[in-house]
Each structure stands twice: as structure tokens, then as C-alpha cells.
Protein backbone atom coordinates (compact mmCIF):
# COMPACT_ATOMS: atom_id res chain seq x y z
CA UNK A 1 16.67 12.62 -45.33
CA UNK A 2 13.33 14.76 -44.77
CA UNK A 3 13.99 16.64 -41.64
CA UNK A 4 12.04 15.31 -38.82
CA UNK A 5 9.88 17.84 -36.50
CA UNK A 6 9.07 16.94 -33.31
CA UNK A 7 5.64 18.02 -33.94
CA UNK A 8 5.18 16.32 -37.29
CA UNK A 9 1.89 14.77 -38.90
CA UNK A 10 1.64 12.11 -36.65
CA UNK A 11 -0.05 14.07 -33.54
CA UNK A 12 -2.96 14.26 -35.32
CA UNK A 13 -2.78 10.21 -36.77
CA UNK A 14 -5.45 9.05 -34.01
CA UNK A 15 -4.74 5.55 -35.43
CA UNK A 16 -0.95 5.92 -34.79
CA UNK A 17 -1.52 7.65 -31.19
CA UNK A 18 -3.26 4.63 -30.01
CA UNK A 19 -0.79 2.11 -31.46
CA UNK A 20 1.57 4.34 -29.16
CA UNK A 21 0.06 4.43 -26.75
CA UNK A 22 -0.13 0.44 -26.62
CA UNK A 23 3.68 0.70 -27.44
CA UNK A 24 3.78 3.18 -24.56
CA UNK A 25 1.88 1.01 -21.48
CA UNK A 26 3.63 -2.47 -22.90
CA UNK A 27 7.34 -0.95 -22.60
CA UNK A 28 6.45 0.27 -19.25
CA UNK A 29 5.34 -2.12 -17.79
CA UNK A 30 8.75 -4.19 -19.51
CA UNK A 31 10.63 -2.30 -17.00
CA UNK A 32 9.36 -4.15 -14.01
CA UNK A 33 9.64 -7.90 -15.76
CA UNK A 34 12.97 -6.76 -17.08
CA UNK A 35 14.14 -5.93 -13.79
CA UNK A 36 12.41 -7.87 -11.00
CA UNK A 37 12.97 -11.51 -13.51
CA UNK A 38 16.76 -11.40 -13.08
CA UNK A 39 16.85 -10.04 -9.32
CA UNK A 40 14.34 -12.73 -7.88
CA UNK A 41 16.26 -15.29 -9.50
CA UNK A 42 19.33 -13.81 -8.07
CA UNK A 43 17.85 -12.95 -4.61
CA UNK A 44 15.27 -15.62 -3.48
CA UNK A 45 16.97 -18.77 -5.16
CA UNK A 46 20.40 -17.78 -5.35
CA UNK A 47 21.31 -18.25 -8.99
CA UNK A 48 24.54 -18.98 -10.31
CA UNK A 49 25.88 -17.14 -13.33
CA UNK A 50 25.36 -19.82 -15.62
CA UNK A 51 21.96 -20.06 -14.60
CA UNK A 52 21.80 -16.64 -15.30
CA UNK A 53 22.65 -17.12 -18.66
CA UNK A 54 20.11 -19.96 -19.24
CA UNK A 55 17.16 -17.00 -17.92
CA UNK A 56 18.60 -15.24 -20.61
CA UNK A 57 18.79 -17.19 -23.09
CA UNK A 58 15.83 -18.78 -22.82
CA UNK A 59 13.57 -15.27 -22.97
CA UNK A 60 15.54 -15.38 -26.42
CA UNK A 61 15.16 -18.59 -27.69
CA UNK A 62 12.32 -18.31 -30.07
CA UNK A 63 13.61 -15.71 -31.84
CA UNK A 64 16.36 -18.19 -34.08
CA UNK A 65 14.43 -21.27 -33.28
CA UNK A 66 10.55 -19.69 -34.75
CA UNK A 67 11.40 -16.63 -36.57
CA UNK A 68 11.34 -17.60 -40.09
CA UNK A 69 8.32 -19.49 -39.44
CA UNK A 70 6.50 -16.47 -38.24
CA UNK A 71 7.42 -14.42 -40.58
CA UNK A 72 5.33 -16.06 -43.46
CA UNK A 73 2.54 -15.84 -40.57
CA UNK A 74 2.63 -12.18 -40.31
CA UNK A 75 2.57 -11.93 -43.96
CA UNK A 76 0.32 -14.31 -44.61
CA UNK A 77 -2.59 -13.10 -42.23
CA UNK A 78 -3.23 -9.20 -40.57
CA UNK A 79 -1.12 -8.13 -37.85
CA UNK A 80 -2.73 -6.19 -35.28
CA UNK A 81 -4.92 -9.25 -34.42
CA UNK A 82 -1.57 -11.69 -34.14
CA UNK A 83 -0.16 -8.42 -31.66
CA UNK A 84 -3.72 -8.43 -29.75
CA UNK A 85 -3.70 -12.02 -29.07
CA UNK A 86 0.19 -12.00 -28.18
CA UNK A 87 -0.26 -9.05 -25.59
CA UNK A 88 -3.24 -10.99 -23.84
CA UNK A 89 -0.84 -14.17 -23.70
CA UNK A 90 1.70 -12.31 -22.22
CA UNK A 91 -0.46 -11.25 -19.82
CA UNK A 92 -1.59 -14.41 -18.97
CA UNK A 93 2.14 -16.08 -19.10
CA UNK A 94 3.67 -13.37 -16.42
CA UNK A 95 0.55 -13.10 -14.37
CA UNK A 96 1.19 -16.77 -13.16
CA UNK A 97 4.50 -15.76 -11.06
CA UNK A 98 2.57 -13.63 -8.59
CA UNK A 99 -0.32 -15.94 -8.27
CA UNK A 100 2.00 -18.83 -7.86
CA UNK A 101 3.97 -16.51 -5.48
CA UNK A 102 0.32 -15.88 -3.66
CA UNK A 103 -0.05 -19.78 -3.06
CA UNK A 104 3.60 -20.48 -1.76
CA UNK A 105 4.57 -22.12 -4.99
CA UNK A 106 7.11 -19.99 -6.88
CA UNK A 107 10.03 -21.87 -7.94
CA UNK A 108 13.11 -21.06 -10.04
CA UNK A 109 11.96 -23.78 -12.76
CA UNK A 110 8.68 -21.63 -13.64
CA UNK A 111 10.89 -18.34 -13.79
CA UNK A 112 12.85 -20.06 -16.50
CA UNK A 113 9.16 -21.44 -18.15
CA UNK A 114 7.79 -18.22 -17.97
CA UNK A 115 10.68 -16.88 -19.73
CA UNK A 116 9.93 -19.51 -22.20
CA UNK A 117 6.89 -18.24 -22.86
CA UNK A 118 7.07 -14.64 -23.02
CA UNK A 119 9.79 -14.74 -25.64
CA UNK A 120 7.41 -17.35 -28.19
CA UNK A 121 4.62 -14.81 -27.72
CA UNK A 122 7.33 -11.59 -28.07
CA UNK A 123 8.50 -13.02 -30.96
CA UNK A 124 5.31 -13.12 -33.17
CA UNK A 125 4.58 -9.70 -31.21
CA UNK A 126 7.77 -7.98 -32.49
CA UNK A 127 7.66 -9.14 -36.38
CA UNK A 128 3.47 -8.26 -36.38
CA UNK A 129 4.59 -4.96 -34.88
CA UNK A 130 7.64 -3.89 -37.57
CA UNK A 131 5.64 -4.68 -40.40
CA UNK A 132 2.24 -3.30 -38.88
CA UNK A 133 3.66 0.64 -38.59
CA UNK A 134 4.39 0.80 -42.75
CA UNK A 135 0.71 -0.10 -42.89
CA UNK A 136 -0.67 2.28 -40.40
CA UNK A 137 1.07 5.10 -41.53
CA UNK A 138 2.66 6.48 -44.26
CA UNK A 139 5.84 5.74 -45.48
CA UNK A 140 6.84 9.69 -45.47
CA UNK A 141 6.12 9.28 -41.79
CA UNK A 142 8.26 6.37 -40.75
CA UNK A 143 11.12 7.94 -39.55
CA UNK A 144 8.65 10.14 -37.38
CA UNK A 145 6.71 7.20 -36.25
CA UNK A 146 9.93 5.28 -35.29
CA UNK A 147 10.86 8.65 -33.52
CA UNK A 148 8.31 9.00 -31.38
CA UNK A 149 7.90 4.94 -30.57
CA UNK A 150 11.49 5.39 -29.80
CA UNK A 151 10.66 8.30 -27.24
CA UNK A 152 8.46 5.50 -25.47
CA UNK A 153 11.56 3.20 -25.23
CA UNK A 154 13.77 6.01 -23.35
CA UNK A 155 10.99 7.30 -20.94
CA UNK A 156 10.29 3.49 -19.82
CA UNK A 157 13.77 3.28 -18.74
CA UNK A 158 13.67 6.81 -16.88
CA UNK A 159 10.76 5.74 -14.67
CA UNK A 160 10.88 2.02 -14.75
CA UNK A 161 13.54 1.01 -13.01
CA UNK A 162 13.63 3.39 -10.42
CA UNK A 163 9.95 2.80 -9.73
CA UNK A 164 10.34 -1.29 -9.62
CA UNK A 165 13.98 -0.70 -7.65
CA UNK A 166 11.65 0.66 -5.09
CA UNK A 167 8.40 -1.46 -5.26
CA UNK A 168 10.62 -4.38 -4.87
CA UNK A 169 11.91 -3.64 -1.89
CA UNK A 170 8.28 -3.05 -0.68
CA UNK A 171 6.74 -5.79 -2.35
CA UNK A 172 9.34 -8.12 -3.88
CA UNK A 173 9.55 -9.57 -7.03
CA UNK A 174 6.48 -11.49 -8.10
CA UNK A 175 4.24 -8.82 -7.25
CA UNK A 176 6.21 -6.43 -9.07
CA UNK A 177 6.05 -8.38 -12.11
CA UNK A 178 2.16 -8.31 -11.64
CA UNK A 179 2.48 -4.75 -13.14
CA UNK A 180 3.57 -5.64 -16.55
CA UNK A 181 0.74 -8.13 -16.92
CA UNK A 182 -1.31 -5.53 -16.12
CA UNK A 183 0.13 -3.27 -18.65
CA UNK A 184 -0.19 -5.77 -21.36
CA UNK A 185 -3.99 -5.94 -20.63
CA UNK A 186 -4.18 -2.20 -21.14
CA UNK A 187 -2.22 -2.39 -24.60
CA UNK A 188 -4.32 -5.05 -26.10
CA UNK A 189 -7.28 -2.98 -25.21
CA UNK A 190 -5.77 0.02 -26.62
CA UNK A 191 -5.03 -2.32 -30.08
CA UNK A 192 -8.54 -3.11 -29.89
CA UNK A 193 -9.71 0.63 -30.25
CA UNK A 194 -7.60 1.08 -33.37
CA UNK A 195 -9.86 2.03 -36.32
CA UNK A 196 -8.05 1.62 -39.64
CA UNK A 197 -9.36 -2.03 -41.41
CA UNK A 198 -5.83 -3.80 -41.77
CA UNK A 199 -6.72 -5.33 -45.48
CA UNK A 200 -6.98 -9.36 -45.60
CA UNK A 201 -4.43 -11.18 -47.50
CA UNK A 202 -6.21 -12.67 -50.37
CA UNK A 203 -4.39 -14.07 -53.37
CA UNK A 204 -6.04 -12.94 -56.83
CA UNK A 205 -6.87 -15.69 -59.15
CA UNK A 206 -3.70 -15.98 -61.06
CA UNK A 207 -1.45 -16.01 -57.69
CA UNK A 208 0.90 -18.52 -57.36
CA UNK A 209 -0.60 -21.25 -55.04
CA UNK A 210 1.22 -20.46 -51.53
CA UNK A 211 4.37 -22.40 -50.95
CA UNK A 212 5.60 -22.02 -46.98
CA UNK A 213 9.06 -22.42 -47.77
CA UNK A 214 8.97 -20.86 -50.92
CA UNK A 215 8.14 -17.59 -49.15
CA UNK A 216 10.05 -18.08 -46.12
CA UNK A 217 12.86 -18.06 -48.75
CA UNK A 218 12.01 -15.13 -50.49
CA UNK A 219 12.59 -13.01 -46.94
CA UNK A 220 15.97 -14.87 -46.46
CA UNK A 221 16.79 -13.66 -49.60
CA UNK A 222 15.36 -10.30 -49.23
CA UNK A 223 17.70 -9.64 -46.27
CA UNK A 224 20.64 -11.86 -47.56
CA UNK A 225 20.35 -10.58 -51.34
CA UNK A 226 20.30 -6.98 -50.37
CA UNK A 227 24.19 -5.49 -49.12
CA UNK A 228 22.63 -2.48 -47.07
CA UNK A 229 20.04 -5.07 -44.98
CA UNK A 230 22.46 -7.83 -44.87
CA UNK A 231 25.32 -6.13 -43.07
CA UNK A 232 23.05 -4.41 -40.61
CA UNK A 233 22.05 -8.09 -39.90
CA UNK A 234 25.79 -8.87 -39.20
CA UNK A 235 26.35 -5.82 -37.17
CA UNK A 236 23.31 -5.66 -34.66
CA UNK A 237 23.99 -9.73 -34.29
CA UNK A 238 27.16 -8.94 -33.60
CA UNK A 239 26.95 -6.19 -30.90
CA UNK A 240 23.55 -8.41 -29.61
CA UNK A 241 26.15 -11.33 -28.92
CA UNK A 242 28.61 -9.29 -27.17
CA UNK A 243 26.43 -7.23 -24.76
CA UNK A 244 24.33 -10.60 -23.66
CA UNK A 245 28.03 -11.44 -22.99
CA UNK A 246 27.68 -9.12 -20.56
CA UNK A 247 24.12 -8.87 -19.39
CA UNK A 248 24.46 -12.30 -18.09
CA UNK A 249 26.40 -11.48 -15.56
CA UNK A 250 26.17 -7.74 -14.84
CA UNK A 251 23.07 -7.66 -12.26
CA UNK A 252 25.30 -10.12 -10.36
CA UNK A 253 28.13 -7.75 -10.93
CA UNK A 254 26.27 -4.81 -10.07
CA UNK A 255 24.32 -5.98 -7.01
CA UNK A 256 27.60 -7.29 -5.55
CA UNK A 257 29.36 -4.13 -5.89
CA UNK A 258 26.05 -1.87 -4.45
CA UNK A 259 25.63 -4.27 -1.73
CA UNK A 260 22.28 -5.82 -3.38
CA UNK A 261 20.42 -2.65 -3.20
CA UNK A 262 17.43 -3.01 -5.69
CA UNK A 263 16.97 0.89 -5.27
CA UNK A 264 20.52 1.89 -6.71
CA UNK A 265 20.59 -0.69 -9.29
CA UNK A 266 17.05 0.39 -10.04
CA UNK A 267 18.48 4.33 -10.20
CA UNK A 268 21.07 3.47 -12.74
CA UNK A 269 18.62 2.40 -14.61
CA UNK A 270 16.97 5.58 -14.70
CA UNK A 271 20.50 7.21 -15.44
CA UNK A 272 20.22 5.36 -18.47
CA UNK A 273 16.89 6.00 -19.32
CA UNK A 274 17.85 9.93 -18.93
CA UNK A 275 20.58 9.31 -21.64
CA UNK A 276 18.28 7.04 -24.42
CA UNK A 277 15.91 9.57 -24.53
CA UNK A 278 18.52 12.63 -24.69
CA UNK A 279 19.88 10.85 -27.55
CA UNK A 280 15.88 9.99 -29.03
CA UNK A 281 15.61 13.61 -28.97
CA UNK A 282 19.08 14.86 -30.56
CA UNK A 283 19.24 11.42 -33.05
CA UNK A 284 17.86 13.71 -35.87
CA UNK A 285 20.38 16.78 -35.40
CA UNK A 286 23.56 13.91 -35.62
CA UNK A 287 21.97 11.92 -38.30
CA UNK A 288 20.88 15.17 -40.55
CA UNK A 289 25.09 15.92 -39.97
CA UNK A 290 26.55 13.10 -40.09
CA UNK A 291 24.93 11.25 -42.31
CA UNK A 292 22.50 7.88 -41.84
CA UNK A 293 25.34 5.59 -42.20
CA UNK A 294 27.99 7.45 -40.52
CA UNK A 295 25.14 7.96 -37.49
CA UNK A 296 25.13 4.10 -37.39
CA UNK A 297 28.98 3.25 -37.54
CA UNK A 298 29.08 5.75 -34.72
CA UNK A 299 26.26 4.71 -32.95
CA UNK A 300 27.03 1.22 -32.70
CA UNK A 301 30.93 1.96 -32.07
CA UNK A 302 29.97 3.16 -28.73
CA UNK A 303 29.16 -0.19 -27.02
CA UNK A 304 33.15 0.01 -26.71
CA UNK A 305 32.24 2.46 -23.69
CA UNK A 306 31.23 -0.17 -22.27
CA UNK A 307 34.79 -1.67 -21.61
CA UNK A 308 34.99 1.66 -18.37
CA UNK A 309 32.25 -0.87 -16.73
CA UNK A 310 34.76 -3.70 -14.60
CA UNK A 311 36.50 -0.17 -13.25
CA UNK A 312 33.32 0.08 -10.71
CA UNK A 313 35.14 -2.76 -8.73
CA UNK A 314 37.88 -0.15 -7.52
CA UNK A 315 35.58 2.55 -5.88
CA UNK A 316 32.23 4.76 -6.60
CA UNK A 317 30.41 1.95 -8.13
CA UNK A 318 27.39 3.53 -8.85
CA UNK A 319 28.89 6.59 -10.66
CA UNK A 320 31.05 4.32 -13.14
CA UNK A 321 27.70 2.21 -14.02
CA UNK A 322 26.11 5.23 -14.39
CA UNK A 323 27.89 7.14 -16.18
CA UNK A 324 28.70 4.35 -18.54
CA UNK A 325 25.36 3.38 -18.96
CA UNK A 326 24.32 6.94 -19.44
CA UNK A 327 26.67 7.62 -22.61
CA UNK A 328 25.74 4.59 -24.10
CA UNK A 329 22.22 5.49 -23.63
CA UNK A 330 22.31 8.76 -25.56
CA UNK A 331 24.54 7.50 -28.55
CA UNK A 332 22.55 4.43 -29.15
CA UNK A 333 19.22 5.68 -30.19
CA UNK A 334 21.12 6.79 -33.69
CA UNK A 335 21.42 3.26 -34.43
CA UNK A 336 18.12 2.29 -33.81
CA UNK A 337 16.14 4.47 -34.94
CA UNK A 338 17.98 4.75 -38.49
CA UNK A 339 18.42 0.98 -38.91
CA UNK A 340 14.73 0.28 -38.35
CA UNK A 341 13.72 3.20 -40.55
CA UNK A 342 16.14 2.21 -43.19
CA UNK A 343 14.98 -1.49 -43.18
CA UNK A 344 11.32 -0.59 -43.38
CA UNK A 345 12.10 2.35 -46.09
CA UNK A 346 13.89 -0.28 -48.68
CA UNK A 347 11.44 -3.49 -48.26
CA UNK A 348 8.33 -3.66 -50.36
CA UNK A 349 5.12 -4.07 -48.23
CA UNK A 350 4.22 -7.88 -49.16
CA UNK A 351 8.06 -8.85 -47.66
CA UNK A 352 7.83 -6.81 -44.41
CA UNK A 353 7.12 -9.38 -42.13
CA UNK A 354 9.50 -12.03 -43.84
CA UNK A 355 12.11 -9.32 -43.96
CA UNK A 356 11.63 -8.47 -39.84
CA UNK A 357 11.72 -11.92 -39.32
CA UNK A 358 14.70 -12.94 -40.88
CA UNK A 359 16.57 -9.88 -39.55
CA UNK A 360 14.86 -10.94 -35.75
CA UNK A 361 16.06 -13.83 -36.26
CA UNK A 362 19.54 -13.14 -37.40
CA UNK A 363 20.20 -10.55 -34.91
CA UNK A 364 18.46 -11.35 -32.14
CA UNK A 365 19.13 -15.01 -32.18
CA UNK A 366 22.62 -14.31 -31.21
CA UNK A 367 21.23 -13.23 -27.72
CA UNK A 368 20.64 -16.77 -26.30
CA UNK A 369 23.87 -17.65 -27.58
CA UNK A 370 25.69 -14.50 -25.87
CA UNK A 371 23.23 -15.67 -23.05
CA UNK A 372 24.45 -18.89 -22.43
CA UNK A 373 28.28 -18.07 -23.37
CA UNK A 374 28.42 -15.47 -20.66
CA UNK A 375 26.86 -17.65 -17.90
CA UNK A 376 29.50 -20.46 -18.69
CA UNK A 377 32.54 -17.77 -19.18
CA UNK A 378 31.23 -15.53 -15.73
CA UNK A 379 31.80 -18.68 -13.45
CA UNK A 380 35.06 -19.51 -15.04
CA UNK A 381 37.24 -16.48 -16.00
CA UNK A 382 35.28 -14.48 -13.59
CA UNK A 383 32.55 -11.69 -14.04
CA UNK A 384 34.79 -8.61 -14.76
CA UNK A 385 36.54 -10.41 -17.22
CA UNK A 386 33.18 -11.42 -19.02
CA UNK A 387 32.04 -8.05 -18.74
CA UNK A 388 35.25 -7.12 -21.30
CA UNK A 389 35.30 -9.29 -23.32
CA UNK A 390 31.80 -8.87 -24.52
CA UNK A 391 31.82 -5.24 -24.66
CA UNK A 392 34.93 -5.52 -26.72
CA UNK A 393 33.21 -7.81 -29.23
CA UNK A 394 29.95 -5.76 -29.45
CA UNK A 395 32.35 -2.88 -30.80
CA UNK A 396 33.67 -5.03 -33.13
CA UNK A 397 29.82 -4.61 -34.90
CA UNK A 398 30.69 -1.09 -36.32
CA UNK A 399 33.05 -2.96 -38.86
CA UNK A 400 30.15 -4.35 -40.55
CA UNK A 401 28.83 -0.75 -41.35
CA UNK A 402 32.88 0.42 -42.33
CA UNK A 403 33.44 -2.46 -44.82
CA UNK A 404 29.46 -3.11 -46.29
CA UNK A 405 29.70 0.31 -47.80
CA UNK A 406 26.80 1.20 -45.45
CA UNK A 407 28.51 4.04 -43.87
CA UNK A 408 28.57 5.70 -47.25
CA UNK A 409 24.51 6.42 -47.04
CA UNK A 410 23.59 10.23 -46.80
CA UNK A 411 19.80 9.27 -46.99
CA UNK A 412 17.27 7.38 -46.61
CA UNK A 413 17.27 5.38 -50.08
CA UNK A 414 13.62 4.85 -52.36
CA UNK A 415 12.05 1.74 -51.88
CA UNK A 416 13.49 -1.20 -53.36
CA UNK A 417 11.84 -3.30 -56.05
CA UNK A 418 9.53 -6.20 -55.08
CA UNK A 419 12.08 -8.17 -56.86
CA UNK A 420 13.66 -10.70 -54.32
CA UNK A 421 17.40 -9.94 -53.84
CA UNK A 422 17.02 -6.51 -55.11
């Protein structure tokens, strides 16, 4: 694996620094949805655990339910434009709570809608956006590229939360979710100034006529057919279902046990965001040790940290979820920033967006499912008992990388053929 400098090529890739910087604005401005969603459910209608679960669920829905399908979109047709139009939806879809907010009219049935929404436009967002960087760039660069869009991800969480902890309790909710429609606005625009020509997808004259299912095939099989991609697939499904185990219910948990302050659950937030962006920075030290598949059975391991999270309930809350959320935060980063990189590295160009689609939809359809399961299991066997058992069977996800013969990978492997199942 090329050793990655935190200067690097791509400082100088204007094309790259304004895809960035769209990445940059958008995951800021997450923060404040991600947040404020949740807490004025929770707070101004009172929401029940297994409604909860249905918020989650439901911002995760499209991902099993359209994935495939929008996979042979994105590689059927150029991405940036299906990203553009997606961020200006999003914008449109979250903008609504505020203005419905304005006119006394905010209810907990268009929280869930807006949820809805925002995941259907995410999804095409987030499979146009995988397959879009190995175009932009080159592939020498990805692990760079990742890098760095990875360094956006942990200084959201730094700022974010602590910011919309605060401007909640100012504001409230609906206006606080005003900010990420905002944002979206400004990374659409900053898509728009991008200058490289993405290249239309034309079929030459002796192409095969295209066949929807035929290709939608050819990425199941791309992911399916190929040992390293498939049990990467198991293992981030598997540690997805367990944590939304647990995400269902821990803002309730939380803002029980800090007496509903938005500000302290907003500040662990930021604890968190401290760690994921320690562990952005030192991912290329452990991985250039270790090992890319030893980083990632380590990596993903750690979500059995999680399992110190129920002790909060017997004194100094706020320094058991932080602390827990802050070790988790600098040991996950391995995981995603080699995974992603080692997906992108082995797929041929033509199967990107099948291949991100199939894997979105494998591993990030288990998150409605975790979703719902935790919502039913929090008002039954209780919260801190949820919390548990889903940490304990996201850890159970580093088995897939022991027994796939993933963990044996030293480096990033050369691109695999274009030869389905490869």
C-alpha cells in the first residue's frame, strides 16, 4: 500500500477540492438533521421507542428497497448531475419542517415523511457519489481522496453537534434543521462549479442492446462472485444491524440519563467527533503496520466497546458515553476508509455504480431492519438491555473478515478484471 501523505497530489486537484468541499458543507450541515430529527421527535411529540425505530428505519428504507435499481442508473447515465439534482431535493425535502414549523403545522407524521424522502434522494446521492471519485481522480489517488473526504466526516461531528446541541436550545428543532437545507444548497452549487466533462454513456455499435436486469445482475454478481467484496458486505451489514440496534434507542437512553440536556448530548457528540478524526489522521500509520485486512478485523472488532455504554446508568453519565463514543470514534475510521478504498481499487469502472449499489444495499439495508428491531426490543426488554445486545452483535462483524480470508490482505490488490465474478 503506497504510503499516503497528508499533503499528497490532491491539494492541487481543483476538481477534487470542490467535490470536497460539497462533501464538506453537505456533512455539516448532516449534523444538525442528524441530531435535531431524533430529539424533536423525542421532545415535542413524545415518541415511544418503537416509534423511534420506525424514524429510523424509515431514513433507511430505500437503500434495500431501490438500491439495485439505482445502481444501473448511475451506470447507465453521469453522476455528478444525478448528485446535483439529489442535493437540491434534499434541500427542498428538509426545508419543509421549518416552514411547516413557521405556520403551526409540524406534526410527527411529516417527520417520519420527510425521513422518507431524504433517504430515496440519499440513496441515489450515495451510489452517484462512490462511483463519481474513481472518475474524478485517479485511481493512484483513491486512498488519498477517501482520506481527506474522510477528514470531512470527523470534523462534522467535532462541530456539529455541539453547535446544534446549542442552537436547539435557542431555536428548537425545525429551525435547526433549516441549516442543513441550507448546506445542501451550497453543495449543489459547489457541484455545479466542477469543471472536468463526466463522459456520456454511449454504447458503440456492436454493444449488447441494454438489458435492466441483465446489468443489475452483473453488480450482484460482481459483489457476490468476488470473496474479498462479498464478506465485507456480510461484515459492515452485520455491525450496521447491530448498532441501529442500538441507535434506536440511545438518544432516549442518553437524554434520560443527562436530564434531556440537548447541550451535553450535543457535547458527546463532539467527543466523538474529536476521536473519528484522531483516528482519520493515524488510519494510515495502523494500516501501513498492520496490514489492510488486519486494520479492518480490528477496526470493526471495536464496536464491542460499545457493550461499557448501559454502565452510564450507575453514575457520571456523560463521561461513560463519552469516552465510549470517543474510542470507537478513533478505531473506526480504519475500517472505512480501507473498505471503501479496497472496493473501489478491485471494481472495473463500467461496474462501479452496480457494485456501490449492491454493497449499499446489502449493508445498509440492514439498518431499517436493526431500526425497527430495536424500537420493538427497547419497549420490551428495556433500553439498556437493547443497547447490549446490539453492540454485542455488531462485534460479531469482525468474523466475516477472520474466516473470508480478508484479514490476510497486506495491500491494496490490482484491479480486478471486467469479467463478472472475477
Amino acid at each position: 500500500m503506497a504510503k499516503l501523505k497528508l499533503g499528497g497530489n490532491l491539494w492541487h486537484h481543483r476538481d477534487f477540492s470542490r467535490l470536497w468541499l460539497s462533501d464538506t458543507v453537505s456533512q455539516f450541515g448532516n449534523q444538525f438533521t442528524q441530531f435535531a430529527l431524533p430529539v424533536l421527535a423525542i421532545l415535542s411529540f413524545n415518541a415511544t421507542p418503537f416509534e423511534l425505530g420506525i424514524l429510523g428505519a424509515l431514513a433507511f428504507l430505500s437503500y434495500p428497497a431501490l438500491g439495485l435499481f439505482v445502481g444501473v442508473w448511475v451506470d447507465r447515465f453521469r453522476r455528478r448531475p444525478i448528485m446535483i439534482i439529489c442535493n437540491f431535493g434534499r434541500m427542498a425535502v428538509l426545508g419543509s419542517i421549518p416552514l411547516a414549523f413557521l405556520f403551526h403545522d409540524l406534526s410527527l407524521a411529516q417527520i417520519f415523511l420527510v425521513a422518507l424522502l431524504n433517504g430515496i434522494f440519499s440513496v441515489f446521492f450515495d451510489v452517484a457519489y462512490h462511483a463519481y471519485l474513481p472518475v474524478l481522480i485517479d485511481r493512484k489517488d483513491l486512498i488519498e481522496g477517501n482520506q481527506k473526504l474522510q477528514i470531512s466526516q470527523a470534523a462534522a461531528p467535532i462541530v456539529g453537534p455541539g453547535i446544534a446541541g446549542v442552537i436547539y436550545q435557542i431555536v428548537g428543532g425545525a429551525y435547526t434543521i433549516a441549516i442543513d437545507a441550507i448546506g445542501y444548497l451550497t453543495s449543489a452549487i459547489s457541484l455545479l462549479s466542477i469543471g472536468k466533462s463526466e463522459e456520456k454513456k454511449k454504447g458503440t455499435e456492436n454493444s449488447p442492446k441494454p438489458h435492466f436486469f441483465k446489468e443489475m445482475k452483473e453488480g450482484i454478481n460482481i459483489v457476490l462472485g468476488n470473496p474479498t467484496l462479498s464478506h465485507i458486505a456480510g461484515s459492515t451489514a452485520t455491525s450496521n444491524f447491530g448498532t441501529n440496534i442500538v441507535g434506536a434507542v440511545l438518544i432516549l437512553f442518553s437524554l434520560t440519563l443527562l436530564k434531556k440536556s440537548t447541550i451535553l448530548l450535543g457535547f458527546v457528540g463532539v467527543i466523538g467527533g474529536v476521536g473519528f478524526l484522531i483516528g482519520v489522521l493515524l488510519a494510515n500509520k495502523f494500516t501501513a503496520r498492520l496490514g489492510v485486512g488486519l486494520s479492518l478485523a480490528v477496526s470493526i472488532g471495536s464496536d464491542f466497546i460499545g457493550l461499557a455504554t448501559p454502565l452510564a446508568q450507575y453514575g457520571n453519565a456523560f463521561f461513560v458515553f463519552s469516552a465510549v463514543t470517543l474510542t470507537i470514534g478513533i478505531i473506526i475510521p480504519m475500517y472505512n476508509i480501507n473498505q471503501v478504498s479496497l472496493r473501489q481499487t478491485i471494481t472495473p469502472d463500467r461496474l462501479q455504480g452496480r457494485m456501490n449499489a449492491t454493497m449499499r444495499t446489502i449493508v445498509w439495508g440492514t439498518i431499517p431492519a436493526g431500526s425497527f428491531v430495536g424500537g420493538i426490543l427497547g419497549g420490551t426488554i428495556g433500553l439498556s438491555n437493547t443497547i447490549y445486545l446490539g453492540y454485542f452483535i455488531a462485534g460479531l462483524a469482525v468474523f466475516w473478515i477472520l474466516t473470508g480470508g480478508v484479514y490476510k490482505i497486506k495491500k491494496m490488490p490490482k484491479p480486478c478484471s471486467n469479467k463478472v465474478g472475477s
